[in-house]
Protein backbone atom coordinates (compact mmCIF):
# COMPACT_ATOMS: atom_id res chain seq x y z
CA UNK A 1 49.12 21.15 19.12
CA UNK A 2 49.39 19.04 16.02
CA UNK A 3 51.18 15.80 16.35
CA UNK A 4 52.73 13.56 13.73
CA UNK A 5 53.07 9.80 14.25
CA UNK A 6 55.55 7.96 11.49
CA UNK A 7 55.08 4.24 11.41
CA UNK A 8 56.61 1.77 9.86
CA UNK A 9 54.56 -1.41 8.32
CA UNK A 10 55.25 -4.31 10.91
CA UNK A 11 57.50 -7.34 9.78
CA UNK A 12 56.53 -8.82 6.79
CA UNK A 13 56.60 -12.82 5.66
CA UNK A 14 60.45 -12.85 4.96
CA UNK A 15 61.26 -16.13 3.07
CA UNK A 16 57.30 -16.99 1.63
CA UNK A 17 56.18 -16.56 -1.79
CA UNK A 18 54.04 -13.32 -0.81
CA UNK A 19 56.72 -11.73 0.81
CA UNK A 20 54.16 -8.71 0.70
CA UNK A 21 51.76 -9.95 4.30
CA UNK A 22 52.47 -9.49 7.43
CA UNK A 23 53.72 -11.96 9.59
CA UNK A 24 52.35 -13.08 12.79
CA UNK A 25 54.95 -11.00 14.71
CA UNK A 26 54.04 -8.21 12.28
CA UNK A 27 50.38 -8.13 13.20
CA UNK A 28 51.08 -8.01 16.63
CA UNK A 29 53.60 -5.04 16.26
CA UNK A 30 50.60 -3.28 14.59
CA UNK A 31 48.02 -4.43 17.53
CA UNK A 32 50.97 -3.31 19.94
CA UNK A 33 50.84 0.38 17.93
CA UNK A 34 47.65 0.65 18.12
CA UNK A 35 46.82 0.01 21.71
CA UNK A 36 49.61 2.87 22.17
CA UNK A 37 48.45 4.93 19.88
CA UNK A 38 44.76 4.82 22.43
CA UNK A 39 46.82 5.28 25.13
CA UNK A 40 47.93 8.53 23.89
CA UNK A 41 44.38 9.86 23.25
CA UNK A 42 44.97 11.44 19.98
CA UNK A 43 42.46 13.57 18.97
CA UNK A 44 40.73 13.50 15.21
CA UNK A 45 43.58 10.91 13.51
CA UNK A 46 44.09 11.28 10.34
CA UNK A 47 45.43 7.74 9.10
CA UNK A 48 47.77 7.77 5.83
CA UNK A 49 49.00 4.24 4.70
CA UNK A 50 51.02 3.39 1.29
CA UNK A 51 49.20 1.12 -0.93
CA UNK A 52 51.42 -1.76 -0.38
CA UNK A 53 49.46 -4.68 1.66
CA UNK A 54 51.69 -4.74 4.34
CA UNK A 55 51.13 -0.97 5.02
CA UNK A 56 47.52 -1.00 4.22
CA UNK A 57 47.17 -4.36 7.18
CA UNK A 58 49.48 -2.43 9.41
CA UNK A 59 47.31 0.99 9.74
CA UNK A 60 44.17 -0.96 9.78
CA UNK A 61 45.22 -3.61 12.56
CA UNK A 62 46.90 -0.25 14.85
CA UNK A 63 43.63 1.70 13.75
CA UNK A 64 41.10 -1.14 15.21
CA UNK A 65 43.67 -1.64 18.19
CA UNK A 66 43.40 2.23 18.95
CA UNK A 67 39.60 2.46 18.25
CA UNK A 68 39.70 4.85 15.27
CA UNK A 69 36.70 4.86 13.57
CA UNK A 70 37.83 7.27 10.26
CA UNK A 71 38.55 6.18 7.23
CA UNK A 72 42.27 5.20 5.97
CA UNK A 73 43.55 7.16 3.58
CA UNK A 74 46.19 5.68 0.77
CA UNK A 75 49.04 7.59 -0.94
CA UNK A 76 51.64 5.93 -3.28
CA UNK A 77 54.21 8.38 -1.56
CA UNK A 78 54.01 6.93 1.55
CA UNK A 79 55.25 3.46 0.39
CA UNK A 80 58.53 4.86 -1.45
CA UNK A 81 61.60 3.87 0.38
CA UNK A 82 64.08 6.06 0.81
CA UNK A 83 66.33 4.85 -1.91
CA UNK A 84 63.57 5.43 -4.46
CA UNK A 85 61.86 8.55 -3.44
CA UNK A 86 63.34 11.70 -2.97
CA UNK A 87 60.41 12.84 -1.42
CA UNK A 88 61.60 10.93 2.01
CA UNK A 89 65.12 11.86 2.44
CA UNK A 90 66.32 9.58 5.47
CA UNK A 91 70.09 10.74 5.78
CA UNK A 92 71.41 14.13 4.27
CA UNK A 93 71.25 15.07 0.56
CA UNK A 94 71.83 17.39 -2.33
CA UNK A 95 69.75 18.69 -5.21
CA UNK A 96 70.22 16.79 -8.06
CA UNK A 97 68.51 20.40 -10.01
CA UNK A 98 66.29 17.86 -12.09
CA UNK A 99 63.26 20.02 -11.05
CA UNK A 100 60.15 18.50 -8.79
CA UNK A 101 59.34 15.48 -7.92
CA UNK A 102 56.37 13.61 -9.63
CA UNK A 103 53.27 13.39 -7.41
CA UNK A 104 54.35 16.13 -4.92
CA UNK A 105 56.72 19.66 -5.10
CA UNK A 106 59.67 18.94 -3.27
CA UNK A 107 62.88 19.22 -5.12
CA UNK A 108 64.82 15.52 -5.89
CA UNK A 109 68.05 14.63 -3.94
CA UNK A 110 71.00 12.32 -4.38
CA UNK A 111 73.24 11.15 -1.30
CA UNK A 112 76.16 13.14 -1.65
């Protein structure tokens, strides 16, 4: 059966001028993924990352953890937040009836 992991980027550098890198803590949250994610045995990952730095060093640090050896993939949708993308709807919404979404078909939202 198919299985879908969601992970967050690990902590960022909070309070430096590249606010955009991981932290030490945040690499080891990815290395702590990672060794999880080898524990579980998944079989044929297929790793998505956003194309901010943070996410891209996240995936790669929990895919050399886990031993994945296939490639990352990068999608722009994967590092919208929820406030910006309706695409990602974290708490319940409405249709805004402003058609699709750019990049992908789902129909935009608005907390309401």
């Amino acid at each position: 059966m198919p299985l879908i992991c969601l992970v967050r980027h690990g902590q960022a550098s909070s309070g430096t001028e590249d606010y955009d890198v991981l932290s030490g803590p945040g690499r080891a949250q990815a290395a702590a993924v990672g060794r999880e994610l080898a524990r579980r045995r998944l079989r044929d990952p297929h790793l998505v990352a956003g194309t901010l730095n943070r996410q891209r060093d996240t995936a790669r640090i929990a895919a050399e953890a886990a031993g994945f050896r296939g490639p990352l993939h990068q999608d722009a949708r994967a590092g919208m937040s929820t406030t910006t993308s309706p695409c990602w709807p974290a708490t319940p919404r409405r249709p805004t009836g402003s058609g699709p979404c750019r990049g992908c078909s789902t129909t935009p939202w608005r907390r309401g």
